[in-house]
Protein backbone atom coordinates (compact mmCIF):
# COMPACT_ATOMS: atom_id res chain seq x y z
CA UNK A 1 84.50 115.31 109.30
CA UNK A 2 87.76 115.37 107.02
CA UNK A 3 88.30 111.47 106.24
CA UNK A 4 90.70 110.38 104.02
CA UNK A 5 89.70 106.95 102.77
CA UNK A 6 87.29 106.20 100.07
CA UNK A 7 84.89 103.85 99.97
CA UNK A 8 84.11 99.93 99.37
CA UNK A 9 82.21 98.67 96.46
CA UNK A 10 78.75 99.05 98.51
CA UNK A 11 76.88 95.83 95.93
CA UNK A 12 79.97 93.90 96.68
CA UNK A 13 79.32 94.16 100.51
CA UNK A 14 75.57 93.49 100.56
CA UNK A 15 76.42 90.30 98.57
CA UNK A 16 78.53 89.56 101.29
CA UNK A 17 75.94 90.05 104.12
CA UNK A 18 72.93 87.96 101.92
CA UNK A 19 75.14 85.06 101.75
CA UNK A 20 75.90 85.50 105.51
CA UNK A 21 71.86 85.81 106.69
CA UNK A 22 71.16 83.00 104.19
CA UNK A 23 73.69 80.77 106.39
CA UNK A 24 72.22 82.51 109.19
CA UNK A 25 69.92 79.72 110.45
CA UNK A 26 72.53 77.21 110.32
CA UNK A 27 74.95 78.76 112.14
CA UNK A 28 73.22 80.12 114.95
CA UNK A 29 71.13 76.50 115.27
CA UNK A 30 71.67 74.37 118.61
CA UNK A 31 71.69 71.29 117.41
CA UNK A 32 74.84 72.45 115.46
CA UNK A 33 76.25 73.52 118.66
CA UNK A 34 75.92 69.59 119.68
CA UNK A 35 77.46 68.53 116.83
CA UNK A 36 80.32 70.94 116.72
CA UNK A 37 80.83 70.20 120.67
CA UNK A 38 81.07 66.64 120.19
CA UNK A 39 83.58 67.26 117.33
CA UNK A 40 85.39 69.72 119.84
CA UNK A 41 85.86 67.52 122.10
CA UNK A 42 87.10 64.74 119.82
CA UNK A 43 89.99 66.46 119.02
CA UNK A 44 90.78 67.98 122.54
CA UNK A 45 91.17 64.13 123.46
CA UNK A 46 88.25 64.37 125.96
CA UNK A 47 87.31 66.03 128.26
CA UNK A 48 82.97 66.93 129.18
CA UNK A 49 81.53 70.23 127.62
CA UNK A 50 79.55 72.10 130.20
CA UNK A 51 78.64 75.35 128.47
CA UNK A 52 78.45 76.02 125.01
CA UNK A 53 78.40 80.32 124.10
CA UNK A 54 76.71 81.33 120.51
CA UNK A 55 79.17 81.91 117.88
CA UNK A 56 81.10 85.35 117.78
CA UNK A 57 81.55 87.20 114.44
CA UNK A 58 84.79 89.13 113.71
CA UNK A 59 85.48 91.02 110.33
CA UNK A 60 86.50 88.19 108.62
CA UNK A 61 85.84 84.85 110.94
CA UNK A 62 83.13 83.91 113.53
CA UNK A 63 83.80 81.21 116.39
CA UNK A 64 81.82 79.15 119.26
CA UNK A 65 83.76 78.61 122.46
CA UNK A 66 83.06 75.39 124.45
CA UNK A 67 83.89 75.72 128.39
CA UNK A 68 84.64 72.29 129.55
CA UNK A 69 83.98 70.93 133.25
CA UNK A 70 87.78 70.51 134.28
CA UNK A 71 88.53 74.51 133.83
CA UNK A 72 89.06 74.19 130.36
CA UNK A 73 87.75 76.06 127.19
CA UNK A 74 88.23 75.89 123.51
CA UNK A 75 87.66 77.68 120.55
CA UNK A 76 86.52 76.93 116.52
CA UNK A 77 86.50 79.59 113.97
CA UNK A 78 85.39 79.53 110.68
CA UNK A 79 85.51 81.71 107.87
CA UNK A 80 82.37 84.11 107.37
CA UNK A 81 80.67 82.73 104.44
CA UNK A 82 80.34 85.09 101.45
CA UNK A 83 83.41 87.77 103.10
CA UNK A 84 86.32 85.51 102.27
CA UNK A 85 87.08 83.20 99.37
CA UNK A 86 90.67 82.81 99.78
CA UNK A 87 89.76 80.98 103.43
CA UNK A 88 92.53 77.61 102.63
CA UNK A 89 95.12 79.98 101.84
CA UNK A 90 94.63 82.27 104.82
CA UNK A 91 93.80 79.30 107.59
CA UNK A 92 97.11 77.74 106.75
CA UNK A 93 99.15 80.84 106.14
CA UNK A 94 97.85 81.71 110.18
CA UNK A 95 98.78 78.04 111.29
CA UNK A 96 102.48 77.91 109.68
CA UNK A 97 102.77 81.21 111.38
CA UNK A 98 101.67 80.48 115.19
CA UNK A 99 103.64 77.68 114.54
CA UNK A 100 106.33 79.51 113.51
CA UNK A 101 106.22 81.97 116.46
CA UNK A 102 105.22 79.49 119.00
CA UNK A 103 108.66 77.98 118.06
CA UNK A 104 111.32 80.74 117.30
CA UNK A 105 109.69 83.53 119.96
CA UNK A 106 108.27 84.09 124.11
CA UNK A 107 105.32 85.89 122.20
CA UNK A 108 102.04 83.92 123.97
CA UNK A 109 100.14 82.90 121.39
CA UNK A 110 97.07 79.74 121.51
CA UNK A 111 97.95 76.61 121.16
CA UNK A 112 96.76 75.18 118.00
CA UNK A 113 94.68 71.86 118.55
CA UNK A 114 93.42 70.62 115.38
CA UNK A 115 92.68 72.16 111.93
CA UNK A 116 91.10 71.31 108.83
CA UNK A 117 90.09 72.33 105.25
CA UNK A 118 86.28 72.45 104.32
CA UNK A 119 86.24 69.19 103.30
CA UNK A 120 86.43 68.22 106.67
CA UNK A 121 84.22 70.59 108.69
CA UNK A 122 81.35 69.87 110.69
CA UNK A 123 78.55 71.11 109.05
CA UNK A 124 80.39 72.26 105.44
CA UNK A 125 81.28 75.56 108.00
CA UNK A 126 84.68 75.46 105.95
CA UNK A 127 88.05 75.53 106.63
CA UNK A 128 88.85 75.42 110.44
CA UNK A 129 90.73 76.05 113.08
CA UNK A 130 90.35 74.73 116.96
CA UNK A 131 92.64 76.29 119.52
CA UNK A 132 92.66 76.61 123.07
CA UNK A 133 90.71 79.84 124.86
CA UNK A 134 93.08 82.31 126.36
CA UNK A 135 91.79 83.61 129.79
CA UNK A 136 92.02 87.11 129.68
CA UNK A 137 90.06 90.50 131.23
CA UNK A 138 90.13 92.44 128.09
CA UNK A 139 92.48 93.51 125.19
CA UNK A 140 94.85 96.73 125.00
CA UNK A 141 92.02 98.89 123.96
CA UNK A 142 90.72 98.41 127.01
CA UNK A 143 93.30 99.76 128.89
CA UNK A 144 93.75 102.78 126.71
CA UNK A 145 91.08 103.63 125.46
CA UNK A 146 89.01 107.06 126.68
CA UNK A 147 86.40 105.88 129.22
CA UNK A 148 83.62 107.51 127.88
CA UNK A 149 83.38 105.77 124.52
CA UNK A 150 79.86 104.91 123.65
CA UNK A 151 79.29 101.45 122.50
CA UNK A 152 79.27 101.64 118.52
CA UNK A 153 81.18 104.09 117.95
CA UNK A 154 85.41 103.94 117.42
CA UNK A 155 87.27 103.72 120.91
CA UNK A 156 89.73 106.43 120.66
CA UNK A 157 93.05 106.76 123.40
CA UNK A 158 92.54 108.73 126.11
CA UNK A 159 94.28 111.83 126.09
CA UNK A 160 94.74 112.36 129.63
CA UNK A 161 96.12 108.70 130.24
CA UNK A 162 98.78 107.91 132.83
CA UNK A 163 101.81 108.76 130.93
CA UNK A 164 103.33 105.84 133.40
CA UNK A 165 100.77 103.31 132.26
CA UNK A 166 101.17 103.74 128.45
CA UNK A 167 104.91 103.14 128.70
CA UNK A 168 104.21 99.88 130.74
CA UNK A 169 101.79 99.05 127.90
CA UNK A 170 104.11 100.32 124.40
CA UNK A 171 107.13 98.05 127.16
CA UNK A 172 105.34 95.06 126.69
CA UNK A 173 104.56 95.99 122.79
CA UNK A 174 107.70 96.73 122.03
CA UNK A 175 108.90 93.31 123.35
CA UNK A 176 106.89 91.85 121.10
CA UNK A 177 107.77 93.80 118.04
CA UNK A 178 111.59 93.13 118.61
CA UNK A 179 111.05 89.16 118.97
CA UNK A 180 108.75 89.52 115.31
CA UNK A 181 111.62 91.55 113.65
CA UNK A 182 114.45 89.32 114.79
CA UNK A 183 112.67 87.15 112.85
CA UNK A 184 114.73 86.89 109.26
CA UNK A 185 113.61 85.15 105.92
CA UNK A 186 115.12 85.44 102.20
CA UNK A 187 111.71 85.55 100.31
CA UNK A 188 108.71 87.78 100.69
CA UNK A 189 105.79 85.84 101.39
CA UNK A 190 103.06 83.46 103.55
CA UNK A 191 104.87 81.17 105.63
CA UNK A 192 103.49 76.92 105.21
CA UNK A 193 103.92 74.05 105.97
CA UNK A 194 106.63 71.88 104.24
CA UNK A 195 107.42 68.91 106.31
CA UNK A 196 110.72 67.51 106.29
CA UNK A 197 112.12 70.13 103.99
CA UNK A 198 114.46 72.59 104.51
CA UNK A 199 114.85 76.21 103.88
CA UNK A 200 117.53 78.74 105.05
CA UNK A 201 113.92 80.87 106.04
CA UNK A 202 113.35 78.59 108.91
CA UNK A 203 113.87 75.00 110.56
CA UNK A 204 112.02 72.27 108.96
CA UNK A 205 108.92 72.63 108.43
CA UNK A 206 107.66 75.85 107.89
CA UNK A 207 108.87 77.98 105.31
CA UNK A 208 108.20 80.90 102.35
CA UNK A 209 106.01 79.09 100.25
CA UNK A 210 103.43 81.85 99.05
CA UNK A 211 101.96 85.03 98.25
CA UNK A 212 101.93 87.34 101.11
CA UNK A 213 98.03 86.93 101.92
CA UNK A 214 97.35 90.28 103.22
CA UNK A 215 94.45 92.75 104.05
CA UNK A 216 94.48 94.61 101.63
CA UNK A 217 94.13 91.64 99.11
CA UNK A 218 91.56 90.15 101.30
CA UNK A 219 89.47 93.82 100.61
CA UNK A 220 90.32 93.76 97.10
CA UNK A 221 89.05 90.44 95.84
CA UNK A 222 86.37 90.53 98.45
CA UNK A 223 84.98 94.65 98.55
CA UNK A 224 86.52 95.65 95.36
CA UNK A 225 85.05 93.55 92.92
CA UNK A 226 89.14 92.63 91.53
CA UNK A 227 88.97 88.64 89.68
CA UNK A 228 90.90 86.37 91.59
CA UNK A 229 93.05 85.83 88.33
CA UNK A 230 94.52 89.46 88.67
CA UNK A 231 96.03 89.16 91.82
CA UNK A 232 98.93 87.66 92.26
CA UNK A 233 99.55 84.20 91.99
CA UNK A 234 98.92 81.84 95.13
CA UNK A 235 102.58 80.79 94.70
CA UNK A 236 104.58 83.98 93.27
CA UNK A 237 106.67 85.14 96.20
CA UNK A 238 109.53 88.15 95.75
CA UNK A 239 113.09 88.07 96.38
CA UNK A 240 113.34 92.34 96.66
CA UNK A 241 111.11 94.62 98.59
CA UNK A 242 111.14 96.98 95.10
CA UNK A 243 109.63 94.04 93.62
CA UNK A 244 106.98 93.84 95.63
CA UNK A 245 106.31 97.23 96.25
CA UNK A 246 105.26 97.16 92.10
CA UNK A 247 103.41 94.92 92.65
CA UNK A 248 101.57 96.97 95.46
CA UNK A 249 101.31 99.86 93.33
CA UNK A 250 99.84 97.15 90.44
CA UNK A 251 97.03 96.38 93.22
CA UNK A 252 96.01 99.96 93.56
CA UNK A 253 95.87 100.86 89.72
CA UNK A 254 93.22 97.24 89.65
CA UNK A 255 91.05 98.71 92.75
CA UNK A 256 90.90 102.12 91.18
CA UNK A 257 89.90 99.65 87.09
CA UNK A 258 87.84 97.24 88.58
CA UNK A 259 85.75 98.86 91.38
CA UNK A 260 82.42 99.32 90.00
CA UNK A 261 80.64 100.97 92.67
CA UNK A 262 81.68 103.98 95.18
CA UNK A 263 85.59 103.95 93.38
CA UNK A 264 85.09 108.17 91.90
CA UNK A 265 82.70 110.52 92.48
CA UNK A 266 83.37 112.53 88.96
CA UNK A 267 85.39 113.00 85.97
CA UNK A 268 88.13 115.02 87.84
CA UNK A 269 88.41 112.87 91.10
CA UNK A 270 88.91 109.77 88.54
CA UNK A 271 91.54 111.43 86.84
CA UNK A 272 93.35 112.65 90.18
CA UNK A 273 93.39 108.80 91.04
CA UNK A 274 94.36 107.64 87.83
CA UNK A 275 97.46 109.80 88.34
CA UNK A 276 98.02 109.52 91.81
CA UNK A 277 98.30 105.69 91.24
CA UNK A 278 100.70 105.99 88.01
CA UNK A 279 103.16 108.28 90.07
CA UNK A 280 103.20 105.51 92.46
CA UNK A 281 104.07 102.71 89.69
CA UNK A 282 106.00 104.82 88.18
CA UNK A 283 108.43 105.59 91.22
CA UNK A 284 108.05 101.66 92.25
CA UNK A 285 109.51 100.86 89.08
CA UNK A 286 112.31 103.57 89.29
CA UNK A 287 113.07 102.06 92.89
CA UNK A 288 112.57 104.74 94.54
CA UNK A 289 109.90 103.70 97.43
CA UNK A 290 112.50 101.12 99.18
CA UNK A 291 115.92 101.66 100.59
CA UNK A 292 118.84 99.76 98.28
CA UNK A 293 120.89 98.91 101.28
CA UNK A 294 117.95 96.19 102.54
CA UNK A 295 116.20 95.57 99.01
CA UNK A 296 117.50 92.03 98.54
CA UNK A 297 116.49 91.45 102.49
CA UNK A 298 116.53 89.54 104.91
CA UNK A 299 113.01 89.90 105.40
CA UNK A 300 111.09 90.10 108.46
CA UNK A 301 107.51 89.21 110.32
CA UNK A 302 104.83 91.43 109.68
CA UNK A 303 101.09 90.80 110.80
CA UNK A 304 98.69 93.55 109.10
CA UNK A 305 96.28 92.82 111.69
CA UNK A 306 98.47 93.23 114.74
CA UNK A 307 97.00 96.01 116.57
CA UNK A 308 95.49 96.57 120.12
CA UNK A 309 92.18 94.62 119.71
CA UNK A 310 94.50 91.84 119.40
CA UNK A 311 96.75 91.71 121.90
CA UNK A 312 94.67 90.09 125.14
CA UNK A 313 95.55 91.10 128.76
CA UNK A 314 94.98 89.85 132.55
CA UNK A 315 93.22 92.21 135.28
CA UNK A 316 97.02 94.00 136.11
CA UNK A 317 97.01 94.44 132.26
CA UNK A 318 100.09 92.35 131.38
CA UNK A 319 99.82 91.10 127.92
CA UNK A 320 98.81 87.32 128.22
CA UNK A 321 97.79 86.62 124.45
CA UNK A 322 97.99 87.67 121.08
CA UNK A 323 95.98 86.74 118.78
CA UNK A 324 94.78 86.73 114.96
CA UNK A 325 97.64 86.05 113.08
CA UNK A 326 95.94 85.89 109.29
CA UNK A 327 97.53 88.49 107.06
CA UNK A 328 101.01 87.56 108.81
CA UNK A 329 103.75 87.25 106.18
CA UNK A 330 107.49 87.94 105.78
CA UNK A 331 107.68 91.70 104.80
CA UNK A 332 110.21 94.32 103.60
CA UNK A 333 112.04 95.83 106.15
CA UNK A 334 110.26 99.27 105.43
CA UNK A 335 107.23 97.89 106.82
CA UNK A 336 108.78 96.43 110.26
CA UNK A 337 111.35 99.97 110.53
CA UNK A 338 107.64 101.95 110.13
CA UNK A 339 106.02 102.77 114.22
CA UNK A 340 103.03 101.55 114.43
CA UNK A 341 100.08 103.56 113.28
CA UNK A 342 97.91 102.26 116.01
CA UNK A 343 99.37 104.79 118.79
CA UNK A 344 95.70 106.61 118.92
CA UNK A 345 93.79 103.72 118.26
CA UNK A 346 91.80 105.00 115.01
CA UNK A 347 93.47 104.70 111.62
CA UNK A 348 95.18 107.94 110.29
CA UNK A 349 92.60 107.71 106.86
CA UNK A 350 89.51 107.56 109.81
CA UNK A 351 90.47 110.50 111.85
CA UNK A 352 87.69 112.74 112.40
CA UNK A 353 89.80 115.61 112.05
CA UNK A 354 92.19 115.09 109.05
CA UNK A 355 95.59 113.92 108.34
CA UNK A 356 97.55 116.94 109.32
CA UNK A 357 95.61 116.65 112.67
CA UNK A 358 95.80 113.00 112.93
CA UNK A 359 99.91 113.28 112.30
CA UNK A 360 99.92 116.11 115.56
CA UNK A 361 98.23 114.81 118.16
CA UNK A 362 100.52 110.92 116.94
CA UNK A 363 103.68 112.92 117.46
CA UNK A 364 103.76 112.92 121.02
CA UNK A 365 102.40 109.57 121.08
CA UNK A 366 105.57 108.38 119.12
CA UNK A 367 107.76 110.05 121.44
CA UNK A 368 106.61 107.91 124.26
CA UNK A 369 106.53 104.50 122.65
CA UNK A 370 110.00 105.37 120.85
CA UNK A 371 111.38 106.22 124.80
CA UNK A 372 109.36 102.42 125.66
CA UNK A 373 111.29 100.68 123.09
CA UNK A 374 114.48 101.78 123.41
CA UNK A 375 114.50 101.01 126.82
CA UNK A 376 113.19 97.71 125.79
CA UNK A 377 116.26 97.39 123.30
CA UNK A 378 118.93 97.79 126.00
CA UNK A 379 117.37 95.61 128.14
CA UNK A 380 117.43 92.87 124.76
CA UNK A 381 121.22 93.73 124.21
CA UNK A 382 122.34 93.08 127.70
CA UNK A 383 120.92 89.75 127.48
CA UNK A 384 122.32 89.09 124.03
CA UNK A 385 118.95 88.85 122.49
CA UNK A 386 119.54 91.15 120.03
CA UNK A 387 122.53 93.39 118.41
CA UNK A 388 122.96 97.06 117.47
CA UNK A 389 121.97 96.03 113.96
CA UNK A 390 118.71 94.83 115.25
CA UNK A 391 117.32 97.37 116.61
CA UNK A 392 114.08 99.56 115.78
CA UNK A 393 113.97 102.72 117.45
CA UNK A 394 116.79 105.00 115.23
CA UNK A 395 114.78 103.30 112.13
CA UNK A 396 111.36 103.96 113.66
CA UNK A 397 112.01 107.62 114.33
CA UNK A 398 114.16 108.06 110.46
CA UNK A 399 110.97 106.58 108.88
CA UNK A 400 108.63 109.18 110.44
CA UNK A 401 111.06 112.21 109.84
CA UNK A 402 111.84 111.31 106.42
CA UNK A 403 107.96 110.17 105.30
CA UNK A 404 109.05 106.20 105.00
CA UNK A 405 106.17 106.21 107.66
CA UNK A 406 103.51 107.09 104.93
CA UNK A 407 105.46 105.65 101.69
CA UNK A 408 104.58 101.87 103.41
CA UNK A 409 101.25 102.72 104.65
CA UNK A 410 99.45 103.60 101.25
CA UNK A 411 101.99 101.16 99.74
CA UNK A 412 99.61 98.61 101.85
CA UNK A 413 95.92 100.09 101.25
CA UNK A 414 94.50 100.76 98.85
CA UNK A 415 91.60 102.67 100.26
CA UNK A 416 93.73 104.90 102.32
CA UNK A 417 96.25 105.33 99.57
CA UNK A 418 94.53 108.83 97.33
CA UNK A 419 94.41 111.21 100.85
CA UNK A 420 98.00 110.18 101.71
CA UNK A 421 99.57 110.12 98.35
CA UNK A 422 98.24 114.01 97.94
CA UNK A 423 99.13 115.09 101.49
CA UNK A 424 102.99 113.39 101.48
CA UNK A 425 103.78 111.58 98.68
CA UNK A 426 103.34 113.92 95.80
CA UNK A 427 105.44 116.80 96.24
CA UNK A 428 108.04 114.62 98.33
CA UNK A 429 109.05 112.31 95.21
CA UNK A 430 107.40 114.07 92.05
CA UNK A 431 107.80 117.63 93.28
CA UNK A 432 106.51 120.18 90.22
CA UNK A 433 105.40 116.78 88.42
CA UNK A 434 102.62 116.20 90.96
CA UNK A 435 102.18 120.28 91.08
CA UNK A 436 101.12 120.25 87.57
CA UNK A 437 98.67 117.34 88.28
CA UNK A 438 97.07 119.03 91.12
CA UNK A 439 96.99 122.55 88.37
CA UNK A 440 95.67 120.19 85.91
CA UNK A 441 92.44 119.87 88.34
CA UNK A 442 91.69 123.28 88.19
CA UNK A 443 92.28 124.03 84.72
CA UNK A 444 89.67 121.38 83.92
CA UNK A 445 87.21 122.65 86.55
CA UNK A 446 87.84 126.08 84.90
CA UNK A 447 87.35 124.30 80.74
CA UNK A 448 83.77 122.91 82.70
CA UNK A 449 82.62 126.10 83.64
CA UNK A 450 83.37 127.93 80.98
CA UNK A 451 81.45 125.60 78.58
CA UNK A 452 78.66 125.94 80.92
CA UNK A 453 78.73 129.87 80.26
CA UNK A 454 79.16 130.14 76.66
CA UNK A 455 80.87 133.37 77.11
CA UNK A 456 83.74 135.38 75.55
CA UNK A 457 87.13 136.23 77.55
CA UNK A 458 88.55 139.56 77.76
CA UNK A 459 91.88 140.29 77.05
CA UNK A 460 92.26 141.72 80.94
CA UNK A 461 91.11 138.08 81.80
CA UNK A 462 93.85 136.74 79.24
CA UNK A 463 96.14 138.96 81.36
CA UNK A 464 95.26 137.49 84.29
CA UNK A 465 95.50 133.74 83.57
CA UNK A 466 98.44 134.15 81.96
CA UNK A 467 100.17 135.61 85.23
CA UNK A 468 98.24 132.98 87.15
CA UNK A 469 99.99 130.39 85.27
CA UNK A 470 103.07 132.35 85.32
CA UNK A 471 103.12 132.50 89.41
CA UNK A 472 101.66 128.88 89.74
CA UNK A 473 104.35 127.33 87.72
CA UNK A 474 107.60 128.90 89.46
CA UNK A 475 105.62 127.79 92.56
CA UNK A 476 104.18 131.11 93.89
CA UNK A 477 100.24 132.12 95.09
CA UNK A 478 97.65 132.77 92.89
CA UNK A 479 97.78 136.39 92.29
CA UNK A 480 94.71 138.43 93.13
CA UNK A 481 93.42 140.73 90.57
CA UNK A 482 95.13 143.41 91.90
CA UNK A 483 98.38 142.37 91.56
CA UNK A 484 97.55 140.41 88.15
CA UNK A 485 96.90 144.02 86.89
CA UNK A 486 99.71 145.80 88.62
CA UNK A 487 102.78 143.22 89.16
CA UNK A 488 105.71 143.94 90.88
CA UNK A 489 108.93 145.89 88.72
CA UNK A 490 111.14 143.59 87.15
């Protein structure tokens, strides 16, 4: 297996689980279930609960659903205690935003019934959200993945899927995607709540008022050990995408300082980070990571978590629900101009088989999708829902030839971001720069082993390295010792 992501903080994710089975008892007790029913149905003005199913846990929430006598069925979610301390922030970051796209878009999302902050939860579950059940027969997965998968393990697409099917499914994406990016804001951030104001971002009441909550923050402060205080601020929000892609590269330099556990695995790989993450900062700073043209905006809606799982559909698989809308935030344009990594259902860092492998068997993928959405685009023009300017195909496919496609991915994660700085991001922006970090490796493995031996060189082996270094540096092979000892006439 030739993964490319590293590893959480393993102590910070068994905390996590004992304050979880602690709560355990609580959670999973029925007269709770009463209690929360009867709150339930308070604020779905009536109505008789009939069944009540055991809560549900997700990677960052868990939820009970109430079925109700008339047809009806609700849900509650709360945050999972000990996972998530940012839980305010995120629960009304997720409301402004259904809000928001309940309003400004035909994407179905649940209808919001009630929420509150801990203060006001049944049982001190914390901050919470009640929304209406959507009736569906499964999510996207579903439909795409191979039939075969084993429950456990990662569902992966099927690569002998109708060809006529995907395009039916990427249609139905890529209607989606087009409504999100139309979607235009002068500030990169969480959307809120700001009644009666008003904002060139949006109509009244909901606006730019935050940090852009995303996932990778959740991970840091939660599985990578980073103080609150070092993030940034609950209210900083940027006015450029180069601004914000420092601050990015900032967030990777404080995973890489403040990870105790499972962060290197020796002297050398911490160095390689270490360097890997100040090439990044440094070409953030220089500007280089974001096109100047849409730098200053307008900005557009991104979810981090919009993916398959997410996106609930009916027994003829139309697309009747989307849902889980934390980590949804006004983004540069690089992000929303990026495809979608999602094409083969695993993440690019996860794939069994590499990067390089990962990247060849997405390609045709791409091609499909990109064919899905432009037909989708035309079919948006004619009705004057969109303009030439607005569309993502030509973007889509420039950001995958050119590497954009990468540059925002490890911009957003941190855990992903060492295997695809080394494989793309290295030679394409620091050329010979990142060459001589990746020599620098193997001059220290070669300092190492020599201590070790306690031996004197030769002055053939003086030859040798000093062709070596010769060949490496204008960007040639190593030479063997054949041709270290006979080179080539001048």
């Amino acid at each position: 297996m030739v993964v490319a992501y590293e590893l959480y903080d393993d102590e910070a994710w068994d905390r996590g689980e004992a304050i979880f089975e602690a709560m355990r008892d609580t959670i999973y007790d029925e007269d709770v279930y009463h209690e929360i029913a009867r709150f339930v149905t308070k604020h779905r003005n009536g109505g008789r609960p009939t069944t009540f199913s055991p809560p549900r846990r997700g990677g960052f929430n868990f939820y009970y659903r109430i079925q109700y006598s008339d047809g009806g069925s609700v849900i509650i979610r709360f945050p999972l205690p000990g996972y998530f301390q940012m839980a305010e922030e995120k629960l009304r970051a997720e409301v402004a935003a259904i809000r928001y796209i309940a309003d400004h878009t035909t994407i179905p999302v649940p209808f919001i019934l009630h929420y509150g902050m801990a203060d006001q939860s049944p049982r001190s579950h914390g901050p919470f959200m009640i929304m209406e059940y959507v009736e569906n027969a499964g999510d996207v997965v579903d439909v795409l993945r191979l039939p075969e998968h084993a429950p456990g393990e990662k569902p992966v697409l099927d690569p002998g899927i109708d060809e006529a099917k995907l395009e039916y499914m990427y249609s139905q994406i890529a209607d989606i995607m087009l409504q999100l990016a139309a979607c235009n804001f002068s500030k990169i951030g969480c959307l809120g709540l700001a009644d009666g104001s008003e904002d060139d971002d949006a109509e009244p009441g909901v606006v730019v008022t935050s940090r852009p909550l995303t996932y990778n923050i959740a991970l840091l402060g939660e599985v990578g050990g980073i103080p609150h205080f070092e993030l940034p601020s609950t209210s900083r929000t940027f006015a450029t995408s180069s601004e914000y892609y420092s601050a990015l590269a900032d967030m990777h330099l404080q995973q890489l300082s403040y990870q105790r556990n499972q962060a290197v695995t020796s002297a050398e790989d911490c160095r390689k980070k270490y360097i890997a993450r100040q090439l990044f900062r440094k070409a953030a700073a220089e500007n280089r990571l974001t096109s100047r043209d849409t730098d200053s905006g307008p900005f557009k809606l991104w979810c981090d978590d919009f993916r398959p799982a997410n996106m609930l559909v009916d027994a003829e698989n139309r697309i009747v629900g989307v849902v889980d809308w934390e980590f949804t935030y006004a983004a540069p344009v690089e992000f929303s101009h990026s495809p979608p990594w999602w094409f083969l259902l695993i993440m690019p860092e996860e794939w069994p088989d590499g990067l390089d492998d990962w990247a060849t068997k997405y390609e045709p993928r791409l091609a499909t999708f990109l064919r899905a959405l432009e037909s989708k685009e035309r079919e948006f023009m004619e009705w004057g829902r969109i303009d030439k300017s607005q569309v993502l195909s030509a973007p889509m496919r420039r950001s995958w030839d050119t590497g954009d496609f990468w540059t925002a991915y490890a911009a957003r994660k941190s855990w992903a971001f060492d295997g695809i700085f080394w494989r793309t991001l290295d030679e394409r922006f620091f050329g010979d720069c990142g060459k001589q970090a990746a020599a620098m490796e193997e001059f220290v493995e070669r300092k190492m082993r020599e201590k070790e031996e306690g031996t004197l060189i030769d002055c053939t082996s003086i030859i040798l390295i000093r062709l070596t270094t010769s060949e490496t540096a204008r960007g040639h092979t190593k030479p063997n010792s054949i041709n270290a000892m006979n080179p080539p006439p001048p």
